[in-house]
C-alpha atoms as a PDB file:
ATOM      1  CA  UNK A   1       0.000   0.000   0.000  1.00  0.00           C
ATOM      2  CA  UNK A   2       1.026   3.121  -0.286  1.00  0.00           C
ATOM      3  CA  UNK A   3       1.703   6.822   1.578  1.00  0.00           C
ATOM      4  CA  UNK A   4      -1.476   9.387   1.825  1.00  0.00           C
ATOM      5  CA  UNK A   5      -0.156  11.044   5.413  1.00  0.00           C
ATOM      6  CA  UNK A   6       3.107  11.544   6.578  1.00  0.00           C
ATOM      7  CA  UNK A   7       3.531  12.985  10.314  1.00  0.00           C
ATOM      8  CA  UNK A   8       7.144  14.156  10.438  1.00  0.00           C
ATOM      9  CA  UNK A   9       8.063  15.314  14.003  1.00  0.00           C
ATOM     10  CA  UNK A  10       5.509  17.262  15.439  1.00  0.00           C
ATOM     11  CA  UNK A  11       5.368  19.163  18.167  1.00  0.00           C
ATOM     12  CA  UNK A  12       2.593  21.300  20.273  1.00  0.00           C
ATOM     13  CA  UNK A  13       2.189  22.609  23.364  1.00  0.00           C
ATOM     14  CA  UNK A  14       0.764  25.618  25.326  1.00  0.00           C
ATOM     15  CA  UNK A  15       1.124  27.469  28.354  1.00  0.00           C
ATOM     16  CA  UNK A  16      -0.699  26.412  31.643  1.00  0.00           C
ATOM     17  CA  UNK A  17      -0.497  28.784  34.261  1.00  0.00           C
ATOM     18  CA  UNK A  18       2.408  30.046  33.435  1.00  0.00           C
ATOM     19  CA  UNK A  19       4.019  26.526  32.819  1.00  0.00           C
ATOM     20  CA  UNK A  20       4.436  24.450  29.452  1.00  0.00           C
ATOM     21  CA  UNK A  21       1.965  21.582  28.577  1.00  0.00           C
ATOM     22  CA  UNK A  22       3.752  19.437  25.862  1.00  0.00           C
ATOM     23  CA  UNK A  23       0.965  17.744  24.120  1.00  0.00           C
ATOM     24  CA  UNK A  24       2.858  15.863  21.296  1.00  0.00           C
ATOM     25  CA  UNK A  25       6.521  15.666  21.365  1.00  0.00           C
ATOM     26  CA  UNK A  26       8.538  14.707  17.965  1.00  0.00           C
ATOM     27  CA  UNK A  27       5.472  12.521  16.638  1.00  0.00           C
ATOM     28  CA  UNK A  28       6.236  10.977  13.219  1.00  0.00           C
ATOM     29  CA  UNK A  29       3.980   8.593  11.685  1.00  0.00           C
ATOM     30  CA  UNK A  30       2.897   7.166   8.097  1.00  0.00           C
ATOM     31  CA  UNK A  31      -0.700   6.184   7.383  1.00  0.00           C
ATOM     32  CA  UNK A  32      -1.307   4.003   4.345  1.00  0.00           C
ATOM     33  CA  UNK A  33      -4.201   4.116   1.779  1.00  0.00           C
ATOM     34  CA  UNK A  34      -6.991   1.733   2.056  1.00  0.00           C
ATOM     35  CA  UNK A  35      -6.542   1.416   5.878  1.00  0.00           C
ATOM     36  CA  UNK A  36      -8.702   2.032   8.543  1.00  0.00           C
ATOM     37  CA  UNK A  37      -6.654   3.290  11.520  1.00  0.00           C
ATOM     38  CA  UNK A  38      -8.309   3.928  15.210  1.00  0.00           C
ATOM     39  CA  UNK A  39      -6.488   6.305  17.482  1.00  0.00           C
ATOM     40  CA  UNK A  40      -7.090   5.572  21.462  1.00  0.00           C
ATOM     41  CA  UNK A  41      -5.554   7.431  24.360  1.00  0.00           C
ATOM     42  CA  UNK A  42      -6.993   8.608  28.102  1.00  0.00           C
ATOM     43  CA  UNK A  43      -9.075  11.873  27.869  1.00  0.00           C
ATOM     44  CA  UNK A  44      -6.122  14.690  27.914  1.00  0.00           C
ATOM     45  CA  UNK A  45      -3.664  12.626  25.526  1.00  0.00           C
ATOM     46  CA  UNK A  46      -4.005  15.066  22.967  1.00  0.00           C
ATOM     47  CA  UNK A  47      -6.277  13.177  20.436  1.00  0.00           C
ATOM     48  CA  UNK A  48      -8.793  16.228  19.603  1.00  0.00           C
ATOM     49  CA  UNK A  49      -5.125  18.037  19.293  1.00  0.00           C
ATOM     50  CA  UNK A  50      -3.557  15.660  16.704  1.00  0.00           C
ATOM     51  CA  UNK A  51      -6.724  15.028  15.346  1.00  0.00           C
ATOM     52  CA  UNK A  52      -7.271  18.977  14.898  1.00  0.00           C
ATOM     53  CA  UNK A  53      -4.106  19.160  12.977  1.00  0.00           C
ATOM     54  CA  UNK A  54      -3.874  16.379  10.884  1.00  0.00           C
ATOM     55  CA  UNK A  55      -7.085  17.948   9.525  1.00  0.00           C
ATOM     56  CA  UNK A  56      -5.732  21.451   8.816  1.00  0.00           C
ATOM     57  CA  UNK A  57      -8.023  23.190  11.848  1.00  0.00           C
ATOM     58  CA  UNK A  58      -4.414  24.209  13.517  1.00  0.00           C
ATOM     59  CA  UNK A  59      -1.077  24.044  12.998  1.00  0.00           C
ATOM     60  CA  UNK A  60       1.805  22.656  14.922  1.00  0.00           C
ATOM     61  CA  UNK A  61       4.549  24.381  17.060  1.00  0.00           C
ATOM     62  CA  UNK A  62       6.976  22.816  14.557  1.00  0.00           C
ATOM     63  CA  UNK A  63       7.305  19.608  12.566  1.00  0.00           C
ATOM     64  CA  UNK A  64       5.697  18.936   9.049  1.00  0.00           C
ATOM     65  CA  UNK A  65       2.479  17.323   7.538  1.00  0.00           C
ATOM     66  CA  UNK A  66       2.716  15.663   4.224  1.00  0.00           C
ATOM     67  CA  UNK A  67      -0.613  14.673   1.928  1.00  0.00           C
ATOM     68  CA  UNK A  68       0.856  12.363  -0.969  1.00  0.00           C
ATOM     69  CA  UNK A  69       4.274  13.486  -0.394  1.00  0.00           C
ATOM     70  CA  UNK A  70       3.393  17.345  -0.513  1.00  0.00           C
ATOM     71  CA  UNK A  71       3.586  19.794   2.484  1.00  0.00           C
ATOM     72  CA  UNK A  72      -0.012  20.959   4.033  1.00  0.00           C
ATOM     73  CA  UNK A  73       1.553  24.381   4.943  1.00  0.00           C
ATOM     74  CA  UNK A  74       3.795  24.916   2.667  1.00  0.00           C
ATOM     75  CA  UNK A  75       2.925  23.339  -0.639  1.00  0.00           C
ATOM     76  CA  UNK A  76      -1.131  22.366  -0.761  1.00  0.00           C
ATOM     77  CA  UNK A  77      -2.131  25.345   2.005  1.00  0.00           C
ATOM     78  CA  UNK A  78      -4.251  24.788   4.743  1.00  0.00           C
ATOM     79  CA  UNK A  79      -7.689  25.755   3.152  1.00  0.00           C
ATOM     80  CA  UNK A  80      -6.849  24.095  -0.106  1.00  0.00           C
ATOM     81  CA  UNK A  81      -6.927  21.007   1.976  1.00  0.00           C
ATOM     82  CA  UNK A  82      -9.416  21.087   3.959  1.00  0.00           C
ATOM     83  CA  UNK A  83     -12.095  21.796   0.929  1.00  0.00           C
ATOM     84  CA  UNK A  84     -10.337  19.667  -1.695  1.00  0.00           C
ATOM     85  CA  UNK A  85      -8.334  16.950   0.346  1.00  0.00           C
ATOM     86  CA  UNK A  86     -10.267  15.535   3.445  1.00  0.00           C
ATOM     87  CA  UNK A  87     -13.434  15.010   5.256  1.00  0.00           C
ATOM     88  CA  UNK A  88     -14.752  15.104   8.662  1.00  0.00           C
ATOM     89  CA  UNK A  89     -17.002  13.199  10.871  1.00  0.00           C
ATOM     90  CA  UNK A  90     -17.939  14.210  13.727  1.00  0.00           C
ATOM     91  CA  UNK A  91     -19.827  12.821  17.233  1.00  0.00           C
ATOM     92  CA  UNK A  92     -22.658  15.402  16.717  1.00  0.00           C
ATOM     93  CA  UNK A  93     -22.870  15.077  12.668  1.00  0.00           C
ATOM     94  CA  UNK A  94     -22.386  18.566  12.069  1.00  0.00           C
ATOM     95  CA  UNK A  95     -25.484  18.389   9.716  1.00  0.00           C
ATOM     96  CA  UNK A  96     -27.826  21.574   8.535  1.00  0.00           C
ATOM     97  CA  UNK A  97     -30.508  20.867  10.684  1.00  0.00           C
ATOM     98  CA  UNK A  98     -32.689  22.775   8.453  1.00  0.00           C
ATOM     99  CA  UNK A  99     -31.981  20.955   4.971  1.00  0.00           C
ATOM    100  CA  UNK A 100     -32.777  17.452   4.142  1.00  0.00           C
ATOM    101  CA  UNK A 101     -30.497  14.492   3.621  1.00  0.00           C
ATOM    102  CA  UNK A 102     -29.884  15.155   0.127  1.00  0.00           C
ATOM    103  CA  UNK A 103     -29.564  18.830   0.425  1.00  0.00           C
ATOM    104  CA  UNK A 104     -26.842  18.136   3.313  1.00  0.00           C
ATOM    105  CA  UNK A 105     -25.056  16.171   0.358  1.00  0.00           C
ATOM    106  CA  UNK A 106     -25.636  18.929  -2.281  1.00  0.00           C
ATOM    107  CA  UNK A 107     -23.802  21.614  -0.113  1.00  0.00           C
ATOM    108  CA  UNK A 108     -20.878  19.681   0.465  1.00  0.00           C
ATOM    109  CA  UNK A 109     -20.603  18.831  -3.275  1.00  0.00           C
ATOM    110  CA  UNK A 110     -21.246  22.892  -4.090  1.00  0.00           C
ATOM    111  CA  UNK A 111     -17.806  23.593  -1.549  1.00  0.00           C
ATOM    112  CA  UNK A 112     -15.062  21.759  -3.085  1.00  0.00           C
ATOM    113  CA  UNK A 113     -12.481  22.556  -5.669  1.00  0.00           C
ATOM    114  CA  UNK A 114     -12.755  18.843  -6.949  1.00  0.00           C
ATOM    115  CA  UNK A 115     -14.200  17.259 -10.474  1.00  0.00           C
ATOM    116  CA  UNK A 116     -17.853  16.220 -10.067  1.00  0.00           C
ATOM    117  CA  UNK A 117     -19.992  14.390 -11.885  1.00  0.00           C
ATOM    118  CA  UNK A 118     -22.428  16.745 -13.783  1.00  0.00           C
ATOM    119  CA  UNK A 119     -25.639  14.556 -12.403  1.00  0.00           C
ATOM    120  CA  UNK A 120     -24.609  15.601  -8.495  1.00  0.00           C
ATOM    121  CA  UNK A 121     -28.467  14.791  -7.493  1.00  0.00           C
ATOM    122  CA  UNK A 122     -28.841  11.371  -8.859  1.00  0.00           C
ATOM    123  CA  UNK A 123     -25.028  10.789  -7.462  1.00  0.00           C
ATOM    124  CA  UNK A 124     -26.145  12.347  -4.171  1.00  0.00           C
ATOM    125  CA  UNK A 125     -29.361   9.918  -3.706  1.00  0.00           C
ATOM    126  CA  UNK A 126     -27.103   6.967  -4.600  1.00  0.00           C
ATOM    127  CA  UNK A 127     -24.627   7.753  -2.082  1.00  0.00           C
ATOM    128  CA  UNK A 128     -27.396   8.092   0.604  1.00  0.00           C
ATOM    129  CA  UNK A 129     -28.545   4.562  -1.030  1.00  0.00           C
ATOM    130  CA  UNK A 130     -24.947   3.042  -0.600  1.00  0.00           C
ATOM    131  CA  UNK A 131     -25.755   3.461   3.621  1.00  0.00           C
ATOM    132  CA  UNK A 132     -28.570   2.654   3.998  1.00  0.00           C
ATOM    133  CA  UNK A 133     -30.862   6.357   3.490  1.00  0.00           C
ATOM    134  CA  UNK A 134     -33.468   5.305   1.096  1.00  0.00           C
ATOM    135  CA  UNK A 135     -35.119   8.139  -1.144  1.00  0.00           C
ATOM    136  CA  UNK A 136     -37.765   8.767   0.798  1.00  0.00           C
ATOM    137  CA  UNK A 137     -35.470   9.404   4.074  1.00  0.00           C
ATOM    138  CA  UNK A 138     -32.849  11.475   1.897  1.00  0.00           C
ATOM    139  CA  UNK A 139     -35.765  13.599   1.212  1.00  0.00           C
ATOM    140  CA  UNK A 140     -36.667  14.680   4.761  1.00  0.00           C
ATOM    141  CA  UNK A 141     -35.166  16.678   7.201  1.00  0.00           C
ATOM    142  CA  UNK A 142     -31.978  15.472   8.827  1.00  0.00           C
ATOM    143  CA  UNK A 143     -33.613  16.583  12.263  1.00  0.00           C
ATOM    144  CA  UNK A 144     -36.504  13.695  11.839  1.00  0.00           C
ATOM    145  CA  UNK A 145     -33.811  11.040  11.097  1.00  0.00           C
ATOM    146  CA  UNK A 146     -32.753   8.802  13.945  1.00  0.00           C
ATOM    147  CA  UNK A 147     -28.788   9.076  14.955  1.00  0.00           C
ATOM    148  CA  UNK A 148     -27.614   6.134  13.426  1.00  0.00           C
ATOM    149  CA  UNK A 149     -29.410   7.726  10.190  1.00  0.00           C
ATOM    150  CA  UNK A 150     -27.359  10.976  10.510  1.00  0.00           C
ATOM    151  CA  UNK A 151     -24.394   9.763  10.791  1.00  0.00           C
ATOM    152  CA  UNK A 152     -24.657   7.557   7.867  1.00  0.00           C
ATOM    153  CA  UNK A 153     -25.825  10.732   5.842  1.00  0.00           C
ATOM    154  CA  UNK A 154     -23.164  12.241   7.530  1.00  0.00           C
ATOM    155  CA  UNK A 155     -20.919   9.574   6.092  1.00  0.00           C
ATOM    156  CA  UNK A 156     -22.058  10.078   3.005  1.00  0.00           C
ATOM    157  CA  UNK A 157     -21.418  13.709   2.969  1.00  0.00           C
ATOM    158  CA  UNK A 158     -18.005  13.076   3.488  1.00  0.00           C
ATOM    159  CA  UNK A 159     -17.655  11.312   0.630  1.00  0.00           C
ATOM    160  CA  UNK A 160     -19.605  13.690  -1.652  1.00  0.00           C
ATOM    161  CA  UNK A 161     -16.461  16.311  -2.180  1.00  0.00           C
ATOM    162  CA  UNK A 162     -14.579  13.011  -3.922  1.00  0.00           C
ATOM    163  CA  UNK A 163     -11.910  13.129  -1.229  1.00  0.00           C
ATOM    164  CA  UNK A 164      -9.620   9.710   0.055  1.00  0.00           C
ATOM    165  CA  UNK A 165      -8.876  10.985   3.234  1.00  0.00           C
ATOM    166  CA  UNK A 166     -11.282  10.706   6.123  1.00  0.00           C
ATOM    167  CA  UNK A 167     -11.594  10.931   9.596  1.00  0.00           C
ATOM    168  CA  UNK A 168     -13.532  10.551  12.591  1.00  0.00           C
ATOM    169  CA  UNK A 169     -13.819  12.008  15.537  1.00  0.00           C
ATOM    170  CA  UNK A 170     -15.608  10.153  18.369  1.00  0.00           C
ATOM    171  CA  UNK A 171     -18.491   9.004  15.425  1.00  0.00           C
ATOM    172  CA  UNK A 172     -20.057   6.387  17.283  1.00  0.00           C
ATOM    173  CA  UNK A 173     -20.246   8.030  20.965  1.00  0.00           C
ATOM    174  CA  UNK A 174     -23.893   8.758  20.706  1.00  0.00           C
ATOM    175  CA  UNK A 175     -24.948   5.500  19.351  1.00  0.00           C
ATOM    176  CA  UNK A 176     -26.054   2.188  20.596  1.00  0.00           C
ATOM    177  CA  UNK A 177     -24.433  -0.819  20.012  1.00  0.00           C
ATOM    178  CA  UNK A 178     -25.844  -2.130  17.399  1.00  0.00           C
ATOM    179  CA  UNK A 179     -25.587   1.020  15.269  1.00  0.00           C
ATOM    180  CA  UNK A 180     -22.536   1.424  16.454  1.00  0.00           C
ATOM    181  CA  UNK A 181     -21.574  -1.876  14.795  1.00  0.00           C
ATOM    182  CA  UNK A 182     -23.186  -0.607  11.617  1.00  0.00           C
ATOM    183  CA  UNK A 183     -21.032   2.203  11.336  1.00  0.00           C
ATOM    184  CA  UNK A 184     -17.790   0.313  12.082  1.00  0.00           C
ATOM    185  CA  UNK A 185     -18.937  -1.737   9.388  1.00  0.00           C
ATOM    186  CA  UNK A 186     -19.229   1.062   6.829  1.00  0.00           C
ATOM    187  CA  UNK A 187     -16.052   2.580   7.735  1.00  0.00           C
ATOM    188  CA  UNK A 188     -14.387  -0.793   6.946  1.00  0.00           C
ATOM    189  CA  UNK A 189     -16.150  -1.124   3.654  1.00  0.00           C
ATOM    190  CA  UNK A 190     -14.878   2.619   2.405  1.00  0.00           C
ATOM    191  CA  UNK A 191     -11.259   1.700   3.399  1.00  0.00           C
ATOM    192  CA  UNK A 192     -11.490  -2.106   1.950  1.00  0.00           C
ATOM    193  CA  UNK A 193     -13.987  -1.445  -1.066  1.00  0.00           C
ATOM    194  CA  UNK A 194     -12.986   1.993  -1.833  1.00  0.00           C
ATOM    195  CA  UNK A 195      -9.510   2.701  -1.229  1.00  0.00           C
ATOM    196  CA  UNK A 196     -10.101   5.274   1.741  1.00  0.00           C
ATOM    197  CA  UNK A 197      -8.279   6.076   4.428  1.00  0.00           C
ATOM    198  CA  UNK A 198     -10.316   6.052   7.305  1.00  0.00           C
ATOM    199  CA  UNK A 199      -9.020   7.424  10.570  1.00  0.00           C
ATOM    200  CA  UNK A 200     -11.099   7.830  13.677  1.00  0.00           C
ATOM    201  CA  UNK A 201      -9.944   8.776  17.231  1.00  0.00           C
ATOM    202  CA  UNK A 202     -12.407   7.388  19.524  1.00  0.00           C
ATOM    203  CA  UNK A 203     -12.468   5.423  23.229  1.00  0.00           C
ATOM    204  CA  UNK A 204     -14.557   2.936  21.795  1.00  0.00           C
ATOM    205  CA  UNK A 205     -12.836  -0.575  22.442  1.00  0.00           C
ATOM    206  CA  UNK A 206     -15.399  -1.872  19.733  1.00  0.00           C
ATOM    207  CA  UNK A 207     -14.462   0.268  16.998  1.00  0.00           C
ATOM    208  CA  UNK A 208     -10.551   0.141  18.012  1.00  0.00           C
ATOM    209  CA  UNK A 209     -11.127  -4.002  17.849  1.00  0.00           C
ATOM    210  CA  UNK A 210     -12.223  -4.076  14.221  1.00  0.00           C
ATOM    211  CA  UNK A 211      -9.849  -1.250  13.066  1.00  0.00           C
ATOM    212  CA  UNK A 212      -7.177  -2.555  11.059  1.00  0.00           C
ATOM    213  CA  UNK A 213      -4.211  -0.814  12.873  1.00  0.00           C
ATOM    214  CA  UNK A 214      -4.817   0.337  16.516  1.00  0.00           C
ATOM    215  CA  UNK A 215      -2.857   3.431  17.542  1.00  0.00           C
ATOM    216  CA  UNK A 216      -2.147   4.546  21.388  1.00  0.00           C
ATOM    217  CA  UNK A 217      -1.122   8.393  21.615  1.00  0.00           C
ATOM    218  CA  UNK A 218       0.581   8.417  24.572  1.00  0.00           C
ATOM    219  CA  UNK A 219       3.620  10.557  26.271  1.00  0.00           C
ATOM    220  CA  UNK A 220       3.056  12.995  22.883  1.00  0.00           C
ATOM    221  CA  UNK A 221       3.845  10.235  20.620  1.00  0.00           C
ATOM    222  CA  UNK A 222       1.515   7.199  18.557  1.00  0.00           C
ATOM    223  CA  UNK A 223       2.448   3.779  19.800  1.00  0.00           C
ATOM    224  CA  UNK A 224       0.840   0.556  17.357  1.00  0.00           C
ATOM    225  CA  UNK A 225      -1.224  -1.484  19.707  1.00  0.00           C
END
C-alpha cells in the first residue's frame, strides 16, 4: 500500500499557568491508503489536538504534515486542503438541521475545488442509497432522522467532495451498540472497497477491535497497539 499522510516530528504545546503543557513531542507517523486506523488514548492525551491538525483546523509548534508526499503548509495550504483533500465526521454530525439528507449532500458537493460528476443529485441519492438512506429518508429533514441515520448521511457527505482521506472524531459516541456496529462496518467497507483512508480517534474498544491498525497516543507520541 502506499503513503497518503506523513507525520514528520511534530510538536505542540501551550502554556498552563504560566508553565508548558507538551501535548505531542517529535510525533512521526505514516498512514497508508486503504486502511482504517483507530487512534485511542486517556481523555487529555491530545487526540482532539492531533486530530485537529492532521485535519488542517491548527497548525503545529513545529514539525511537518505531508498529503501524498506534498507539504499541508507549505505546498497544498491549509484551506486548499481542507475543501479539496479531506473530510470530517464528527460525534454530533455537524449536519444543517434545516436541509434534508440530500440537500446536506448537495452543499458539500457545491464547496469543493474537486471534479464532479455533472448529475450531483442522482449521485447524491445513490450515495445516501450506498448506507442505507433510502429516497424517501434522503428527502426529509436530517432533524426527523434517527442518529444512526445521521451519521450515515453524515458519512455520506463526506464522501460527496470526492476526497480519500477521512476521519472521525468520536463518530459512534452517541450510538447504541448495534448502530454502532453498523457504522464500524461502513467505515471498513470505504477503506477495503474503496480505497479510503479512514481514521477515527475514539475510546470505543469496539471500533478500536475491528480497526485494522490500533494506535495509542501516549507521552506525545503514537504507539501501534
Amino acid at each position: 500500500m502506499s503513503e497518503i499522510l506523513k507525520l514528520d516530528k511534530l510538536n505542540y504545546s501551550y502554556i498552563d499557568g504560566g508553565y508548558e503543557r507538551v501535548i505531542l513531542q517529535d510525533l512521526e507517523y505514516t498512514f497508508e491508503k486503504g486502511k482504517f486506523y483507530s487512534i485511542l488514548g486517556p481523555s487529555g492525551s491530545g487526540k482532539t489536538t492531533l486530530l485537529s491538525l492532521i485535519s488542517g483546523l491548527d497548525t503545529a509548534k513545529s514539525g511537518d504534515i505531508y498529503f501524498e508526499g506534498e507539504n499541508v503548509v507549505k505546498s497544498i495550504g491549509l484551506g486548499k486542503y481542507r475543501r479539496n483533500k479531506i473530510a470530517i465526521v464528527f460525534q454530533q454530525y455537524n449536519l444543517i438541521s434545516y436541509l434534508t439528507g440530500l440537500e446536506n449532500i448537495l452543499v458539500a458537493m457545491s464547496e469543493t475545488d474537486n471534479e464532479l460528476p455533472k448529475n450531483q443529485k442522482d449521485v447524491a441519492y445513490g450515495l445516501l442509497q450506498k448506507f442505507g438512506i433510502v429516497k424517501t429518508k434522503a428527502d426529509r429533514l436530517v432533524g426527523q432522522l434517527s442518529g444512526g441515520e445521521q451519521q450515515r448521511v453524515a458519512i455520506a457527505r463526506s464522501l460527496a467532495s470526492n476526497v480519500n482521506l477521512i476521519f472521525a472524531d468520536e463518530p459512534t459516541g452517541n450510538l447504541d451498540t448495534a448502530t454502532e456496529k453498523e457504522i464500524i462496518d461502513v467505515f471498513k467497507e470505504l477503506a477495503h472497497e474503496y480505497g479510503k483512508t479512514v481514521i477515527v480517534v475514539t475510546h470505543s474498544d469496539a471500533v478500536s477491535a475491528l480497526s485494522d491498525e490500533r494506535l495509542l497516543l501516549k507521552d506525545g507520541k503514537l504507539h501501534k497497539l
